[in-house]
N, C-alpha and C. Protein backbone atom coordinates (compact mmCIF):
# COMPACT_ATOMS: atom_id res chain seq x y z
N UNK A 1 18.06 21.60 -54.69
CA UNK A 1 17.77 20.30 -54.12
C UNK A 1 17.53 19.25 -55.20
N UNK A 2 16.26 19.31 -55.78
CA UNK A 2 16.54 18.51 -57.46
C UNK A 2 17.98 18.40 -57.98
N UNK A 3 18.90 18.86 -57.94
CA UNK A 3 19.84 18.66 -58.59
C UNK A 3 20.66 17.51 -57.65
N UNK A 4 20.60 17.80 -56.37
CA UNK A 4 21.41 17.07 -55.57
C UNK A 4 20.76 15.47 -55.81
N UNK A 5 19.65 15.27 -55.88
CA UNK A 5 18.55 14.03 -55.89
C UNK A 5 18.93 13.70 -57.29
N UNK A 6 19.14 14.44 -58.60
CA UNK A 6 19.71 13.38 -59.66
C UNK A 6 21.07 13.35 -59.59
N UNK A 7 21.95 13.91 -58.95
CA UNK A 7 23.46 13.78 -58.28
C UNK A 7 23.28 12.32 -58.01
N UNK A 8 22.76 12.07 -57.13
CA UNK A 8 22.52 10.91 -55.74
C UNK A 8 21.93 9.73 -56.71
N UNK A 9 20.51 9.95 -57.53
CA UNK A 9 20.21 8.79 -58.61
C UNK A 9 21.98 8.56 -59.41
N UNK A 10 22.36 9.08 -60.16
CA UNK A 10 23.24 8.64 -61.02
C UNK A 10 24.12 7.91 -60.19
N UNK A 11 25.07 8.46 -59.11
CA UNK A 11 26.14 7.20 -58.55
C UNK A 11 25.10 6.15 -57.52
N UNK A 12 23.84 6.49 -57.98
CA UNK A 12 23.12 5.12 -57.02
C UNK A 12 23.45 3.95 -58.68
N UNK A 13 23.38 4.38 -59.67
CA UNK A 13 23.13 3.89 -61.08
C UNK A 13 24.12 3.26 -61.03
N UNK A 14 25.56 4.28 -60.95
CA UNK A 14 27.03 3.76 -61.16
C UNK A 14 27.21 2.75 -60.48
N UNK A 15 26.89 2.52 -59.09
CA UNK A 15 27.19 1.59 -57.80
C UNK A 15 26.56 0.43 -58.57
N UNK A 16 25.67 0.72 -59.03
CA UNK A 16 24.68 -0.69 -59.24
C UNK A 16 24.92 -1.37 -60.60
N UNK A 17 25.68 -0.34 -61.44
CA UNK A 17 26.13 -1.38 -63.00
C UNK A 17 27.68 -1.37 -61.94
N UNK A 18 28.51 -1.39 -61.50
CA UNK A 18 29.46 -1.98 -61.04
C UNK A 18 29.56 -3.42 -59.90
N UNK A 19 28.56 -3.43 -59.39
CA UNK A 19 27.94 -4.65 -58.79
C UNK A 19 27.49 -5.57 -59.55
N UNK A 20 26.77 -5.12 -60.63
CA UNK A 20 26.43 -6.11 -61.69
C UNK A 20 27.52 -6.33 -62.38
N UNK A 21 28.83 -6.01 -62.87
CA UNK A 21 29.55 -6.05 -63.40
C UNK A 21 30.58 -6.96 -63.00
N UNK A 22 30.29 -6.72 -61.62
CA UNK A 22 31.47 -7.73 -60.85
C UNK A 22 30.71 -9.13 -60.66
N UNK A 23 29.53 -9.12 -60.99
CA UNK A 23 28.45 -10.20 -60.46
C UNK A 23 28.51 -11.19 -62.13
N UNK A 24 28.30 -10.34 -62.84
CA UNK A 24 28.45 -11.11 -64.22
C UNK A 24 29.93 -11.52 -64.41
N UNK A 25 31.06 -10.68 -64.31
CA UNK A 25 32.26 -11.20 -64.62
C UNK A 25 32.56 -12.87 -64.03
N UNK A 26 31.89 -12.61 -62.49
CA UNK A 26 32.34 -13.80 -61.64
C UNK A 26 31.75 -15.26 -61.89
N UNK A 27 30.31 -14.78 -62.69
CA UNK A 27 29.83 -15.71 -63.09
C UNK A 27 29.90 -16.39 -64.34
N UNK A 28 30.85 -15.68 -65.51
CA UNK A 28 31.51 -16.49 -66.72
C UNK A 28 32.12 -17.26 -66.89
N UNK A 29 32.78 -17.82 -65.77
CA UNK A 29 33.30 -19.13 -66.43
C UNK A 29 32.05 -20.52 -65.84
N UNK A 30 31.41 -19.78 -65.16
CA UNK A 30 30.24 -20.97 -64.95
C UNK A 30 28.98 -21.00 -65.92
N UNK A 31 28.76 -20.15 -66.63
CA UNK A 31 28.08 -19.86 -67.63
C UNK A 31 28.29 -20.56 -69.24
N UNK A 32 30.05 -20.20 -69.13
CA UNK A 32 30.88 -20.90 -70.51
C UNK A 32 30.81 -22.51 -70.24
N UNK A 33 30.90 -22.94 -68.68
CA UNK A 33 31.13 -24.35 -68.67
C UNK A 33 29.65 -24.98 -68.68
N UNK A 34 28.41 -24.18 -68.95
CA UNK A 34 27.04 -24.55 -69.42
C UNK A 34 26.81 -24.98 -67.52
N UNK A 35 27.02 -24.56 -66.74
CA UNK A 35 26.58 -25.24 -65.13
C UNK A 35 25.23 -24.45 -64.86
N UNK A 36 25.73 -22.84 -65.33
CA UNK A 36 24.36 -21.79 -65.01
C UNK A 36 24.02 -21.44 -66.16
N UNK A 37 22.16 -21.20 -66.41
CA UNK A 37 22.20 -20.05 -67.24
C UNK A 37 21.61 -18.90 -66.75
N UNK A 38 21.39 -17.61 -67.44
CA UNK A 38 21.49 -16.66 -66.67
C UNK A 38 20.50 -15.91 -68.08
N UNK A 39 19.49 -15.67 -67.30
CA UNK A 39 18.29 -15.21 -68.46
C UNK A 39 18.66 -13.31 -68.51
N UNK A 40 18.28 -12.84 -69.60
CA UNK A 40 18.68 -11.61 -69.55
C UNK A 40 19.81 -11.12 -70.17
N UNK A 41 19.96 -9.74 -70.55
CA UNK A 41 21.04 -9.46 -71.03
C UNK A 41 22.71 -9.66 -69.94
N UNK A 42 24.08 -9.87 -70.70
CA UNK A 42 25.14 -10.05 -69.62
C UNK A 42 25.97 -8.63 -70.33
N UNK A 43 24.77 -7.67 -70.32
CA UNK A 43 25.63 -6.15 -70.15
C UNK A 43 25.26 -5.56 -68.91
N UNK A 44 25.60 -5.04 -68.18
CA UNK A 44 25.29 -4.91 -66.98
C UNK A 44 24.29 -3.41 -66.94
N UNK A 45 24.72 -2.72 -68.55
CA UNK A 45 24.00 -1.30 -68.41
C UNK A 45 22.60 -1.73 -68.97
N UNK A 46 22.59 -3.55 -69.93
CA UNK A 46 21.54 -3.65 -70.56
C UNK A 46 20.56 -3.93 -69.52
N UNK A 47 20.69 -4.17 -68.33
CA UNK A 47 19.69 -4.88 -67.45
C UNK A 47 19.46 -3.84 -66.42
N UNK A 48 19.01 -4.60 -65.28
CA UNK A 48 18.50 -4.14 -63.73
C UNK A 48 19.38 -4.89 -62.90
N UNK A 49 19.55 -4.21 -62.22
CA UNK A 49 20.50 -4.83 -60.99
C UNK A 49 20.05 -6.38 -60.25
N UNK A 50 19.44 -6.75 -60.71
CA UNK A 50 18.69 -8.23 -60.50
C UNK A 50 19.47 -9.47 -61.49
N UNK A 51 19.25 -10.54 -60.96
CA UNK A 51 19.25 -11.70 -61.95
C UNK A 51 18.75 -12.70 -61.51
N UNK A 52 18.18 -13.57 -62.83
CA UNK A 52 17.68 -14.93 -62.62
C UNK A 52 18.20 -15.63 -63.23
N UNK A 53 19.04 -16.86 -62.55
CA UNK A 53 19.58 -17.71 -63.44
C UNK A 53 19.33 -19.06 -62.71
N UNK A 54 19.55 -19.95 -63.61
CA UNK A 54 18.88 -21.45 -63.48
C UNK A 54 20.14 -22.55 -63.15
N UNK A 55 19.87 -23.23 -62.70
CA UNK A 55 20.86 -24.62 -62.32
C UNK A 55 20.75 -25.67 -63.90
N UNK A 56 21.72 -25.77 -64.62
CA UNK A 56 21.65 -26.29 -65.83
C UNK A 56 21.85 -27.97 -65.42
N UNK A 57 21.74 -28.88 -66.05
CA UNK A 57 21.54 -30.37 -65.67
C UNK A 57 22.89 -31.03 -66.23
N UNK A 58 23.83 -30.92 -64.72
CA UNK A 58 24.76 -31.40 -64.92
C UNK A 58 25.65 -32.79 -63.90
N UNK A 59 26.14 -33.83 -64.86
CA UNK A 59 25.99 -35.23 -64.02
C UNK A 59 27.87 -35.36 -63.71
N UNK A 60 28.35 -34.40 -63.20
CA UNK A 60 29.49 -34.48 -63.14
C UNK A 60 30.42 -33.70 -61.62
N UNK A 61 30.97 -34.27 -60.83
CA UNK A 61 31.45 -33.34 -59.39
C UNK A 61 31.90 -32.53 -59.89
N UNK A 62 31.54 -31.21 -59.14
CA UNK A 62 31.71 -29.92 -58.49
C UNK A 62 32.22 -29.38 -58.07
N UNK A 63 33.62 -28.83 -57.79
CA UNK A 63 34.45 -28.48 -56.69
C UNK A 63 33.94 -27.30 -56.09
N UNK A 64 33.57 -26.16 -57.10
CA UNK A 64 33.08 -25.08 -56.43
C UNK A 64 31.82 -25.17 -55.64
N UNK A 65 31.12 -26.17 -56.08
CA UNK A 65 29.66 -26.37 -55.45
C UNK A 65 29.69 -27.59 -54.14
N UNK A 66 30.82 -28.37 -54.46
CA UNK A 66 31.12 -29.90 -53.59
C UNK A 66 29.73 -30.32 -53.74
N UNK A 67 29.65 -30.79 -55.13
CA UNK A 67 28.60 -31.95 -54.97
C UNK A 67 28.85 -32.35 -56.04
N UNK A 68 28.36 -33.74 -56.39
CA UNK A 68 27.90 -34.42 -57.76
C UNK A 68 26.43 -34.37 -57.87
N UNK A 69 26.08 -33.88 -58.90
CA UNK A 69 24.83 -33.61 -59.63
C UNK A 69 24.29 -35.05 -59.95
N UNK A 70 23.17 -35.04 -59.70
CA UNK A 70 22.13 -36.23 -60.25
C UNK A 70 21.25 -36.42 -61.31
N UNK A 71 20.38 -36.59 -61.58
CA UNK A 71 19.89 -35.91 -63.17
C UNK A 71 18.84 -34.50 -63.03
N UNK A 72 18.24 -34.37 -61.77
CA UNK A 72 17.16 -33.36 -61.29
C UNK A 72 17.84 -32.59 -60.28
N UNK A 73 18.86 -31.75 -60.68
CA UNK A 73 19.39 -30.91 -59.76
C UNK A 73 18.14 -30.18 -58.82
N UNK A 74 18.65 -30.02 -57.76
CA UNK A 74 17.36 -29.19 -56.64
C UNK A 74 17.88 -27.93 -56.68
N UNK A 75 17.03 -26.96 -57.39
CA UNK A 75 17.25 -25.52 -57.23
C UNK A 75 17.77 -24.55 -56.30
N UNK A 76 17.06 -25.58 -54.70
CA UNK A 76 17.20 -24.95 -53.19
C UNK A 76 18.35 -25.31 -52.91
N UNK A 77 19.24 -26.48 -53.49
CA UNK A 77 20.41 -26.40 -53.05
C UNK A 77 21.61 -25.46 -53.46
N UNK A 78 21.50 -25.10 -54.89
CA UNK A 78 22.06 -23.84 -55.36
C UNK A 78 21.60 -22.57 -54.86
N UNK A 79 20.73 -22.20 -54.21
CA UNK A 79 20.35 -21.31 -52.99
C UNK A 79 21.54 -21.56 -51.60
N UNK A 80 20.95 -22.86 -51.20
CA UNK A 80 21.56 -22.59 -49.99
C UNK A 80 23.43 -22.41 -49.98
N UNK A 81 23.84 -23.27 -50.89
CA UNK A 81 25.26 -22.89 -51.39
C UNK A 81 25.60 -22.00 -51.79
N UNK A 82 24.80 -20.83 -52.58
CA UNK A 82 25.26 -19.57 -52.56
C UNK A 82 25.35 -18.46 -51.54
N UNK A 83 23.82 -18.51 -50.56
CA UNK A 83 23.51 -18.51 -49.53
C UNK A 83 24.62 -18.29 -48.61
N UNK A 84 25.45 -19.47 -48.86
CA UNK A 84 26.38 -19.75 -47.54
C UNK A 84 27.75 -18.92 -48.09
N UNK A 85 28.09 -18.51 -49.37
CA UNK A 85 29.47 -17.54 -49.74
C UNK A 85 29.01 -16.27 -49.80
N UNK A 86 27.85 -16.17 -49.14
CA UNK A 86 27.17 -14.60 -48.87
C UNK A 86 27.28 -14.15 -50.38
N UNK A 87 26.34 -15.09 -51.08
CA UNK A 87 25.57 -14.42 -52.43
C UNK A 87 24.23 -14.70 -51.75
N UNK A 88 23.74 -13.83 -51.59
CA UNK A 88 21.82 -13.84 -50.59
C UNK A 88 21.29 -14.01 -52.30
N UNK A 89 20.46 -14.68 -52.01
CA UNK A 89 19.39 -15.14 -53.23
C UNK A 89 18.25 -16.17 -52.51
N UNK A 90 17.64 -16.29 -53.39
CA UNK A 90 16.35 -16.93 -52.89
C UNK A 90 15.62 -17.82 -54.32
N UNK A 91 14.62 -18.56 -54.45
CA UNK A 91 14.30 -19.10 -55.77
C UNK A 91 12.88 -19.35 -55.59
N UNK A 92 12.49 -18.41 -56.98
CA UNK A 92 11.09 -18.73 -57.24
C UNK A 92 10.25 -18.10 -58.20
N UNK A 93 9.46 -17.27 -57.78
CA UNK A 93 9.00 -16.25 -58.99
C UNK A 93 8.86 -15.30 -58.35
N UNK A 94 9.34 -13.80 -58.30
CA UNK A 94 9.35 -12.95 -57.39
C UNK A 94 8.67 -12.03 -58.12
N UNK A 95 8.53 -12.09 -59.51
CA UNK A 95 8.64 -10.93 -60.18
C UNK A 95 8.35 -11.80 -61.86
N UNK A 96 7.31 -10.73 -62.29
CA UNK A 96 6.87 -11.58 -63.52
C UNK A 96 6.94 -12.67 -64.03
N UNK A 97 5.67 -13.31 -63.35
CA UNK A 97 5.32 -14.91 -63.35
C UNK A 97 5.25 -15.31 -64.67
N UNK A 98 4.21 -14.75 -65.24
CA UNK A 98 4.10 -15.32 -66.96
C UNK A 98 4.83 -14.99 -68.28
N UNK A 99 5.95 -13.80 -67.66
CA UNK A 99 6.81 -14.73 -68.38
C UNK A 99 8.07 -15.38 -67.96
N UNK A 100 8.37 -15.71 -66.46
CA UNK A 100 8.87 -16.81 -66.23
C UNK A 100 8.21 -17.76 -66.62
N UNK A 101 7.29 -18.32 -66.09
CA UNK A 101 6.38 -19.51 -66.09
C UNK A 101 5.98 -19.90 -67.66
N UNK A 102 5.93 -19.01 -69.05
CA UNK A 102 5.40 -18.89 -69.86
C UNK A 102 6.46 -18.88 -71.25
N UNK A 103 7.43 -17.39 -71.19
CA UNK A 103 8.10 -17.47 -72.07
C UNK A 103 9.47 -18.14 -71.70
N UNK A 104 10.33 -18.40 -70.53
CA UNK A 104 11.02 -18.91 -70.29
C UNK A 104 11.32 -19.91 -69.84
N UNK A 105 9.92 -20.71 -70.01
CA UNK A 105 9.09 -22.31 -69.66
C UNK A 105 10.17 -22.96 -68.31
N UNK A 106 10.12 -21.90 -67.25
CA UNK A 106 10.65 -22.58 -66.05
C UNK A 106 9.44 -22.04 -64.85
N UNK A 107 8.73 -23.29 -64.91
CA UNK A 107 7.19 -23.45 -64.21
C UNK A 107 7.67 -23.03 -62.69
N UNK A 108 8.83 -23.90 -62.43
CA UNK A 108 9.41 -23.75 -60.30
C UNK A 108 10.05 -22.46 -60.32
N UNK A 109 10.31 -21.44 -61.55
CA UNK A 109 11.07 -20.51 -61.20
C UNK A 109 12.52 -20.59 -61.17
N UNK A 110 12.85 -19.34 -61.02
CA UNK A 110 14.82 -19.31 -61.02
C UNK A 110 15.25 -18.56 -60.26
């Protein structure tokens, strides 16, 4: 039985650096064009199946997003627009406040 249970951990592992993998790929050219950043390593084996990434301050239309940016992008709207292409996310501090809040000096979270 132990054996079957680290059977079952490892392709839970595999499933989850291939989700991340497809999750980081999709998100490089928005990353290269400085729109997102994306705290954390972009190896998918270096991390956790999680990410936090930030709305970068950009004053130029959008096609993928359909908007023009203003100088204080709203975080919740990059929620609800992802939201809506069934990327589920949410924004805030879910998970180690100080050093969001502290070493990655984003006080509202990502």
């Amino acid at each position: 039985r132990g054996k079957a249970i680290d059977q079952s951990y490892i392709k839970i592992q595999k499933h989850e650096e291939a989700l991340s993998d497809r999750f980081l790929n999709r998100l490089q050219p928005l990353l290269e064009q400085n729109k997102l950043s994306l705290f954390g390593s972009q190896k998918s084996d270096d991390r956790t199946p999680t990410f936090a990434i930030c709305l970068n301050d950009v004053r130029t239309h959008d096609p993928y997003f359909g908007m023009a940016w203003n100088d204080t992008p709203d975080p919740y709207y990059l929620v609800k627009k992802l939201n809506e292409k069934n990327i589920f996310c949410t924004h805030g501090n879910h998970y180690a406040v100080e050093l969001v809040e502290k070493s990655l000096q984003q006080v509202d979270g990502v």
